[in-house]
N, C-alpha and C. Protein backbone atom coordinates (compact mmCIF):
# COMPACT_ATOMS: atom_id res chain seq x y z
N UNK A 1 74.75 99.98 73.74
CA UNK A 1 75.57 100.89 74.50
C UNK A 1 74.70 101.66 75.50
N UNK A 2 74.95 102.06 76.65
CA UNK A 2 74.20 102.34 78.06
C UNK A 2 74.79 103.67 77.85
N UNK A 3 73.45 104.45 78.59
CA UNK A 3 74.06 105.64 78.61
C UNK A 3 74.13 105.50 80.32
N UNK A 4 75.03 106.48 80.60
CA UNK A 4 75.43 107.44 82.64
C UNK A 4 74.22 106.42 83.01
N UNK A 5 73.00 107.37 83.04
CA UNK A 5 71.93 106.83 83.87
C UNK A 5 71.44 105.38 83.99
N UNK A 6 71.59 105.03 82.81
CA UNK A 6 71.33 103.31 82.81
C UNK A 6 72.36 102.44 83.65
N UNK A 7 73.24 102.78 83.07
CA UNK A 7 74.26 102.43 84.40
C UNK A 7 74.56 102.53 85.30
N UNK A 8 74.18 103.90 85.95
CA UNK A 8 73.97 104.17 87.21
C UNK A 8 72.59 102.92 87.91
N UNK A 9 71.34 103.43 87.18
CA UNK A 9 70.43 102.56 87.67
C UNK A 9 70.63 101.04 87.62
N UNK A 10 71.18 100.21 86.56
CA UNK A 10 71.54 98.94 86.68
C UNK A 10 72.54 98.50 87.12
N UNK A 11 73.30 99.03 87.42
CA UNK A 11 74.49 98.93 88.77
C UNK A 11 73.87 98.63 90.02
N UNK A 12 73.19 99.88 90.20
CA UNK A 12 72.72 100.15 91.49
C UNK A 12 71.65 99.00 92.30
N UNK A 13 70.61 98.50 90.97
CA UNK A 13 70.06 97.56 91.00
C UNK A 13 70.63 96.05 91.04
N UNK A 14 71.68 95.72 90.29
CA UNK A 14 72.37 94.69 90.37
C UNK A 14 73.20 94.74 91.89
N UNK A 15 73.32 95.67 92.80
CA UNK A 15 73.81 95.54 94.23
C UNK A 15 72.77 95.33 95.48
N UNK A 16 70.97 95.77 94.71
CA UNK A 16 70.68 95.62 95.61
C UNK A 16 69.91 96.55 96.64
N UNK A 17 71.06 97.78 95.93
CA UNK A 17 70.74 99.34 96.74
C UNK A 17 69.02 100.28 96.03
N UNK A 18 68.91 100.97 97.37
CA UNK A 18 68.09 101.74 96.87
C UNK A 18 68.67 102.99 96.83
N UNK A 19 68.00 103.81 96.12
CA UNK A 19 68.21 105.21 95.72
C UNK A 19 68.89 105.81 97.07
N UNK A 20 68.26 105.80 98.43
CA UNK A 20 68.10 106.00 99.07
C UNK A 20 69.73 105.87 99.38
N UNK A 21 70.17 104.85 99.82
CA UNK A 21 71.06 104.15 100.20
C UNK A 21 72.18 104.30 99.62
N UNK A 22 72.12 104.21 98.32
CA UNK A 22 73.02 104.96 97.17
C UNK A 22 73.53 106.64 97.36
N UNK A 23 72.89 107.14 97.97
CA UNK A 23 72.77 108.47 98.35
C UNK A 23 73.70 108.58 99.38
N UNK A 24 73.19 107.94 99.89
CA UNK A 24 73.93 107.61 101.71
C UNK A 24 75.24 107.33 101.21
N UNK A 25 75.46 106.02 100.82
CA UNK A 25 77.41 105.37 100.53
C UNK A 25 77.93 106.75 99.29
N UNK A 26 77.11 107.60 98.81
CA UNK A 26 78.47 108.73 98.31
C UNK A 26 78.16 109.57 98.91
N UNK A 27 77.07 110.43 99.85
CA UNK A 27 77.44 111.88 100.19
C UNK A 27 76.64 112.65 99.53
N UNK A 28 75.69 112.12 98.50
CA UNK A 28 74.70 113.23 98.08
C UNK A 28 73.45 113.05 98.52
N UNK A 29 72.48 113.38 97.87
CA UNK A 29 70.70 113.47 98.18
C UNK A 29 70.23 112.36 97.82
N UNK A 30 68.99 112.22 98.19
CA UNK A 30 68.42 110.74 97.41
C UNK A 30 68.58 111.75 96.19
N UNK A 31 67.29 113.01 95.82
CA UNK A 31 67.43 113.93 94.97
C UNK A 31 68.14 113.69 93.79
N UNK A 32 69.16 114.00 94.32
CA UNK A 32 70.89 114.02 93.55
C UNK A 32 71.04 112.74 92.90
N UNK A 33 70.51 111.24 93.32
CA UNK A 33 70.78 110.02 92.88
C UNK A 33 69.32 109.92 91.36
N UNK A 34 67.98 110.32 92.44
CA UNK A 34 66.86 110.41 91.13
C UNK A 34 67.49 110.91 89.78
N UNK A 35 68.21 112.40 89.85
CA UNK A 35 68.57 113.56 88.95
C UNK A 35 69.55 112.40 87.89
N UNK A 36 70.22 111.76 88.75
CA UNK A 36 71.42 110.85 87.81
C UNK A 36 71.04 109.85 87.20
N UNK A 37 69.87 109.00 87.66
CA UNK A 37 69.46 108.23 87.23
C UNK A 37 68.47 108.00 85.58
N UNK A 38 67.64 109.85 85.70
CA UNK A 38 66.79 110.74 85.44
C UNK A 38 67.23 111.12 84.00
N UNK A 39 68.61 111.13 84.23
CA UNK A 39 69.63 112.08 83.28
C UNK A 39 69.90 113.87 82.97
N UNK A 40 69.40 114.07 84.57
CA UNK A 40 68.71 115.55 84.76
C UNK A 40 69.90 115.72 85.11
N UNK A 41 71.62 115.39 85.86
CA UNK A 41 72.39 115.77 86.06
C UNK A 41 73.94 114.63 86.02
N UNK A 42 75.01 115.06 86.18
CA UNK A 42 76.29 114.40 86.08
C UNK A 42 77.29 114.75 87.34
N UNK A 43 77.79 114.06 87.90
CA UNK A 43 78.33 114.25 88.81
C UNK A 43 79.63 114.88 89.02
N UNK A 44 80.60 115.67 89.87
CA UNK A 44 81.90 116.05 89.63
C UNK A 44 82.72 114.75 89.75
N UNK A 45 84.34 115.25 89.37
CA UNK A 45 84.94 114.29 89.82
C UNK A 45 84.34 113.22 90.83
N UNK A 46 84.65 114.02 92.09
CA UNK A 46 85.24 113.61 93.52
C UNK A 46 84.06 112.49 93.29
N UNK A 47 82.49 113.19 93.00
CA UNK A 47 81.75 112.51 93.19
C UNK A 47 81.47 111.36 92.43
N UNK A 48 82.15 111.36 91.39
CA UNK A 48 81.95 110.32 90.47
C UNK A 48 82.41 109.22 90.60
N UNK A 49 83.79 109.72 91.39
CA UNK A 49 84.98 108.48 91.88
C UNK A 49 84.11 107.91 92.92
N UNK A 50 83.49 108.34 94.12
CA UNK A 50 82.75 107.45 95.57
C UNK A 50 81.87 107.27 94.99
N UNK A 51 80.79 107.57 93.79
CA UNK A 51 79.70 107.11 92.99
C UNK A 51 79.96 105.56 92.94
N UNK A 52 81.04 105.75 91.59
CA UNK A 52 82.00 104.25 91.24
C UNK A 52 81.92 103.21 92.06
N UNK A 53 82.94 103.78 93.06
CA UNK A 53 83.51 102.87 94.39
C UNK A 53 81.57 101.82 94.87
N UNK A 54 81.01 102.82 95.41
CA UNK A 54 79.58 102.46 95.38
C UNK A 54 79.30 101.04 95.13
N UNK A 55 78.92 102.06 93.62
CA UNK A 55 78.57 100.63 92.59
C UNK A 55 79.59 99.59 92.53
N UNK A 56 80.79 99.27 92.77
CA UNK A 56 81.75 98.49 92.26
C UNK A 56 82.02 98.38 90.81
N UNK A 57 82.01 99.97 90.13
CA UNK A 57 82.11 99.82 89.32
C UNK A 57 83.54 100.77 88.61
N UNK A 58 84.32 101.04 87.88
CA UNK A 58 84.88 102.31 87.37
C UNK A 58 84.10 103.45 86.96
N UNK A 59 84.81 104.29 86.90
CA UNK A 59 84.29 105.70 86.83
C UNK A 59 84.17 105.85 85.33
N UNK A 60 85.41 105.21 84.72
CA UNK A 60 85.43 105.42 82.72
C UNK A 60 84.10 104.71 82.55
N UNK A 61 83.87 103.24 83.26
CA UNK A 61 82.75 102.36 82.75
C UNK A 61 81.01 103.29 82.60
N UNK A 62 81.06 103.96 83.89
CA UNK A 62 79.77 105.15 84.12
C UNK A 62 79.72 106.41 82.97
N UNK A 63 80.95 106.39 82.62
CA UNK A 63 81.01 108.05 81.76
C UNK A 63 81.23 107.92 80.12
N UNK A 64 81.84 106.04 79.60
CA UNK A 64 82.05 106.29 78.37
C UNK A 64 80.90 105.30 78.17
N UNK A 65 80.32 105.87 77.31
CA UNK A 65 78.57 105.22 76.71
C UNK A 65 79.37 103.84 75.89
N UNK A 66 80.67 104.06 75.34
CA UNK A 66 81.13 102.67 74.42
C UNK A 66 81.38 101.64 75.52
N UNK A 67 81.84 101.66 76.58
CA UNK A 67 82.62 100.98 77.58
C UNK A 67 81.48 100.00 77.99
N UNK A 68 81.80 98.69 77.77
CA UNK A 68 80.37 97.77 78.32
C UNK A 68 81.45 97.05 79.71
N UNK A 69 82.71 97.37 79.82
CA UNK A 69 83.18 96.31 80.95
C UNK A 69 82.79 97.40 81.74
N UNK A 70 82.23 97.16 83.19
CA UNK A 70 82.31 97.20 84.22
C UNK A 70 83.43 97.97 85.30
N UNK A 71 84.34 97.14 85.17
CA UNK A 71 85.92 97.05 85.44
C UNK A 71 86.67 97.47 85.14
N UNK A 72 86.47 98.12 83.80
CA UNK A 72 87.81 98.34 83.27
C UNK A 72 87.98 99.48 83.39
N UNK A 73 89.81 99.80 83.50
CA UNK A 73 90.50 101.04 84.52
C UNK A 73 90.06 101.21 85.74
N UNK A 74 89.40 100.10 86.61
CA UNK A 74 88.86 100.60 87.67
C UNK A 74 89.99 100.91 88.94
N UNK A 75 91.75 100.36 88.71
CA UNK A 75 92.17 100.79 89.60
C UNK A 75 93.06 102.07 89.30
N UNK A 76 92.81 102.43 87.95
CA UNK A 76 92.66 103.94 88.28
C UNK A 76 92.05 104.87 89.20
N UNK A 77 90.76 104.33 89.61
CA UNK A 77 89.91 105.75 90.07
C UNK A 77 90.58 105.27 91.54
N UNK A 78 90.96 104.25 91.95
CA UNK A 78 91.65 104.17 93.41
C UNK A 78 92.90 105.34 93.68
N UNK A 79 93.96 105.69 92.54
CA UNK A 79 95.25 105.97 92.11
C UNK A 79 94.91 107.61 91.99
N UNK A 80 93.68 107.91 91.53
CA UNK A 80 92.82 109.60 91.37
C UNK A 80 92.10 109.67 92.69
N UNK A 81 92.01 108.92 93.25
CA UNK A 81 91.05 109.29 94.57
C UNK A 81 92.17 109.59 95.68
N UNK A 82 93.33 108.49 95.50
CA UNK A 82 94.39 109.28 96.64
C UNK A 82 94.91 110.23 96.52
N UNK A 83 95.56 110.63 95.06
CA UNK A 83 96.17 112.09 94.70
C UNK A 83 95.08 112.92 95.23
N UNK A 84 93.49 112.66 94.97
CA UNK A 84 93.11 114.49 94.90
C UNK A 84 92.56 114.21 96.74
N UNK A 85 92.89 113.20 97.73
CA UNK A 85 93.25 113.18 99.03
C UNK A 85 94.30 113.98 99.84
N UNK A 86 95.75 113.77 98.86
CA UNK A 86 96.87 114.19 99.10
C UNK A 86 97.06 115.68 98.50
N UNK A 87 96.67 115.83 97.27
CA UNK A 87 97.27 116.69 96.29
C UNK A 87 95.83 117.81 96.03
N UNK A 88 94.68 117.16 96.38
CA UNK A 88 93.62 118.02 95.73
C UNK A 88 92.62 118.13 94.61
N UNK A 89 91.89 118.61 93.67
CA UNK A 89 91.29 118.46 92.38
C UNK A 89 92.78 118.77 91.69
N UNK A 90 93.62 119.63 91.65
CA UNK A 90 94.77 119.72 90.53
C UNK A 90 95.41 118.38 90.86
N UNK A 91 95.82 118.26 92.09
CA UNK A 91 96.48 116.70 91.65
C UNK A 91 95.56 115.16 91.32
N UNK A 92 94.10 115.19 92.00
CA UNK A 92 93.66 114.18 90.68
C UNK A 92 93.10 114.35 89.51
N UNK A 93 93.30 115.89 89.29
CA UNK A 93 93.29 115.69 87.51
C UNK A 93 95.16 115.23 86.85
N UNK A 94 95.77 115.93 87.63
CA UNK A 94 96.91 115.52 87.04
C UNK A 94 97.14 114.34 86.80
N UNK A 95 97.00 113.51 88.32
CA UNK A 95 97.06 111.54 87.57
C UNK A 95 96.16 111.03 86.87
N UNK A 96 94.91 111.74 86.70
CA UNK A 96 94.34 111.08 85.98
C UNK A 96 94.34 111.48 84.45
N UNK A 97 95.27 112.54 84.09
CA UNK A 97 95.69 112.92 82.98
C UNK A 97 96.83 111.92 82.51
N UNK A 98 97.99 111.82 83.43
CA UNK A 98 99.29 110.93 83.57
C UNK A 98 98.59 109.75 83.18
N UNK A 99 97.71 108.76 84.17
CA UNK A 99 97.76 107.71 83.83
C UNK A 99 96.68 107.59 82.39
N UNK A 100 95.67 108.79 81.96
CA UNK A 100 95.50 108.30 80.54
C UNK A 100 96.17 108.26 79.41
N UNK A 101 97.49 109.13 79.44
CA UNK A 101 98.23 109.20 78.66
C UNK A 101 98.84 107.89 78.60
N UNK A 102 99.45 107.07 79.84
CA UNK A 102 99.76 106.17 79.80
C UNK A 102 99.42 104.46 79.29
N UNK A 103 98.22 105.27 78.90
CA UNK A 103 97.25 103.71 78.89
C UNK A 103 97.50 103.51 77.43
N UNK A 104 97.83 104.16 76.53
CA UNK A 104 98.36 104.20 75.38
C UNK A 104 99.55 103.70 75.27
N UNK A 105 99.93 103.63 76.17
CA UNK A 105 101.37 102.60 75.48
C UNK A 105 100.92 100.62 75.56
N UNK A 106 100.04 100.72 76.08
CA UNK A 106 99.31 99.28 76.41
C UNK A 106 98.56 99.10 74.88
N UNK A 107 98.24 100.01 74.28
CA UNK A 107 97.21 99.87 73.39
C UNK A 107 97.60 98.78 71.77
N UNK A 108 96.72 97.84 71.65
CA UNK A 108 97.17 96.39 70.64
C UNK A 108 98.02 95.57 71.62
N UNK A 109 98.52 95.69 72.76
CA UNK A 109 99.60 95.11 73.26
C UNK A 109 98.52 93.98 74.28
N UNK A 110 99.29 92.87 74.17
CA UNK A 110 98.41 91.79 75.01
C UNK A 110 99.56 91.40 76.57
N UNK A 111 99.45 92.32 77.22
CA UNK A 111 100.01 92.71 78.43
C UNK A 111 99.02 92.17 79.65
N UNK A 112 99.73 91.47 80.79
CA UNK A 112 98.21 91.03 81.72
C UNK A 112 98.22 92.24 82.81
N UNK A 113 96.88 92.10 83.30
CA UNK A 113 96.57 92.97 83.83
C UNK A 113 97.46 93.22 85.07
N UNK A 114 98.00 91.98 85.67
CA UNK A 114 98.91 92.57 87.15
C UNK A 114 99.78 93.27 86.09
N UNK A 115 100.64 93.06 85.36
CA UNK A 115 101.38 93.75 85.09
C UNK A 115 101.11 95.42 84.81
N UNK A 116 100.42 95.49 84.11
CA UNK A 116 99.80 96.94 83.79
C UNK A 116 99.57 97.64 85.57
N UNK A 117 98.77 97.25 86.40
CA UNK A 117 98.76 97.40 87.32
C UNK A 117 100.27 97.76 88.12
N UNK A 118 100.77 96.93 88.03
CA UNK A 118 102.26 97.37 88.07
C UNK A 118 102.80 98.75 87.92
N UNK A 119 102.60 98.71 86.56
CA UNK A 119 103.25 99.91 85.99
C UNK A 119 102.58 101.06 86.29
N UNK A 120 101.25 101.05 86.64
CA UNK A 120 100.35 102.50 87.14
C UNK A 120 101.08 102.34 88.43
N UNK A 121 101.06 101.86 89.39
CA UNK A 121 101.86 101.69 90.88
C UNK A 121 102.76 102.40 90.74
N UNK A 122 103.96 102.02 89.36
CA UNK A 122 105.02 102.69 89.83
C UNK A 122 104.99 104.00 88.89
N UNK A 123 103.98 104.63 88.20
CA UNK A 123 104.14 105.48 87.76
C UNK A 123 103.50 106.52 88.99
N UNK A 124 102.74 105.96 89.97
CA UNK A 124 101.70 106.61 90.85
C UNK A 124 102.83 107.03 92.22
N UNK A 125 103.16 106.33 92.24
CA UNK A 125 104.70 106.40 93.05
C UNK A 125 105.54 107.27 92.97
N UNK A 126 106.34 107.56 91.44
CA UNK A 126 106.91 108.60 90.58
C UNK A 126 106.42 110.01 91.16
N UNK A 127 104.79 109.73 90.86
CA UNK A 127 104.03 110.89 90.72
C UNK A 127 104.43 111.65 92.09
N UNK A 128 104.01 110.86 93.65
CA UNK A 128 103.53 110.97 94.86
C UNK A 128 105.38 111.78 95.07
N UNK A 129 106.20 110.75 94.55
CA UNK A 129 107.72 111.76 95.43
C UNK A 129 107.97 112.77 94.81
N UNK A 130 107.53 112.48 93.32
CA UNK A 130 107.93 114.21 92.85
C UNK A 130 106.72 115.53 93.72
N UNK A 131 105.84 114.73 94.20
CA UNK A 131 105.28 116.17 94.56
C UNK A 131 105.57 116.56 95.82
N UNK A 132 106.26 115.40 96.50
CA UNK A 132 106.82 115.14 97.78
C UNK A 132 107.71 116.37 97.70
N UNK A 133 108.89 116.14 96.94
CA UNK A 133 110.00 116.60 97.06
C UNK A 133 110.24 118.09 96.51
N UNK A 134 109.02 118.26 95.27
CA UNK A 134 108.58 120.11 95.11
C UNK A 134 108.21 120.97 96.60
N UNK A 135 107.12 119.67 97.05
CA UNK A 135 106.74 120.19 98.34
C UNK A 135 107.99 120.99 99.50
N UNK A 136 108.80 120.19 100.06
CA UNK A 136 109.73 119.99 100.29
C UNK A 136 111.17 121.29 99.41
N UNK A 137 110.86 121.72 98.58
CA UNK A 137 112.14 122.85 97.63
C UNK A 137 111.74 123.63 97.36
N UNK A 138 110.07 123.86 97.23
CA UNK A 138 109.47 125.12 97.28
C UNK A 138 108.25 125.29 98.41
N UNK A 139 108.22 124.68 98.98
CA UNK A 139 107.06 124.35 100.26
C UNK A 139 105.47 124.63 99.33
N UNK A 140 104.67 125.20 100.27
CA UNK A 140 103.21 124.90 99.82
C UNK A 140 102.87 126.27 99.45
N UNK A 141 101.76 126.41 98.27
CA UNK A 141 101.45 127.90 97.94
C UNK A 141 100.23 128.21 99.08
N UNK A 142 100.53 129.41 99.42
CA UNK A 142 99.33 130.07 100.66
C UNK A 142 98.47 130.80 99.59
């Protein structure tokens, strides 16, 4: 089992990238990439999600030490990166609260992946008009 940093660094290495460069495609320091690699620091959300994206990897795969896929939930962090675009840090914690709750109804179930995919779409969908339409009946807080 890999911990953050190992994965960060063998990701990073399996693409190719240098520290350097890695730095560059999310928005932080080389610094900031050493520190992660280092295990001297952890990244926020926002940053964890363009970390991910980066590597081509998911964000659960970087943060849960059990998780050896790569991939997996990775089009979650696509589904949390537009809410907290649209909505902010409260709205991608909110979907990304929504869709972990949701991932539990998948659980023992041998469901394929478009499908599951599916169902985050249209739960992500759900999500986007209800905030549409609060927006819209109570407008925006100043």
């Amino acid at each position: 089992m890999a911990t953050f940093p190992e994965k960060v660094k063998h990701a990073r290495s399996e693409l190719g990238l240098t520290q350097a460069e890695l730095g560059e495609a999310t928005g932080v320091s080389l610094r900031t990439i050493l520190d992660y690699e280092k295990g001297k620091k952890v990244p926020r959300q926002a940053t964890l999600l363009k970390l991910a994206r980066a590597l081509k990897v998911s964000s659960r795969f970087l943060t849960d030490d059990s998780c050896d896929d790569p991939l997996e939930e990775i089009a979650k962090d696509s589904y949390i990166m537009e809410a907290r675009k649209s909505y902010g840090a409260k709205g991608g914690r909110e979907i990304d609260a929504l869709l972990s709750e949701s991932v539990a109804l998948f659980a023992g179930g041998d469901i394929p992946q478009e499908e599951k995919d599916r169902f985050f779409e249209a739960l992500m969908t759900a999500y986007v008009k209800s905030k549409e339409a609060a927006k819209k009946t109570y407008g925006r807080k100043k």
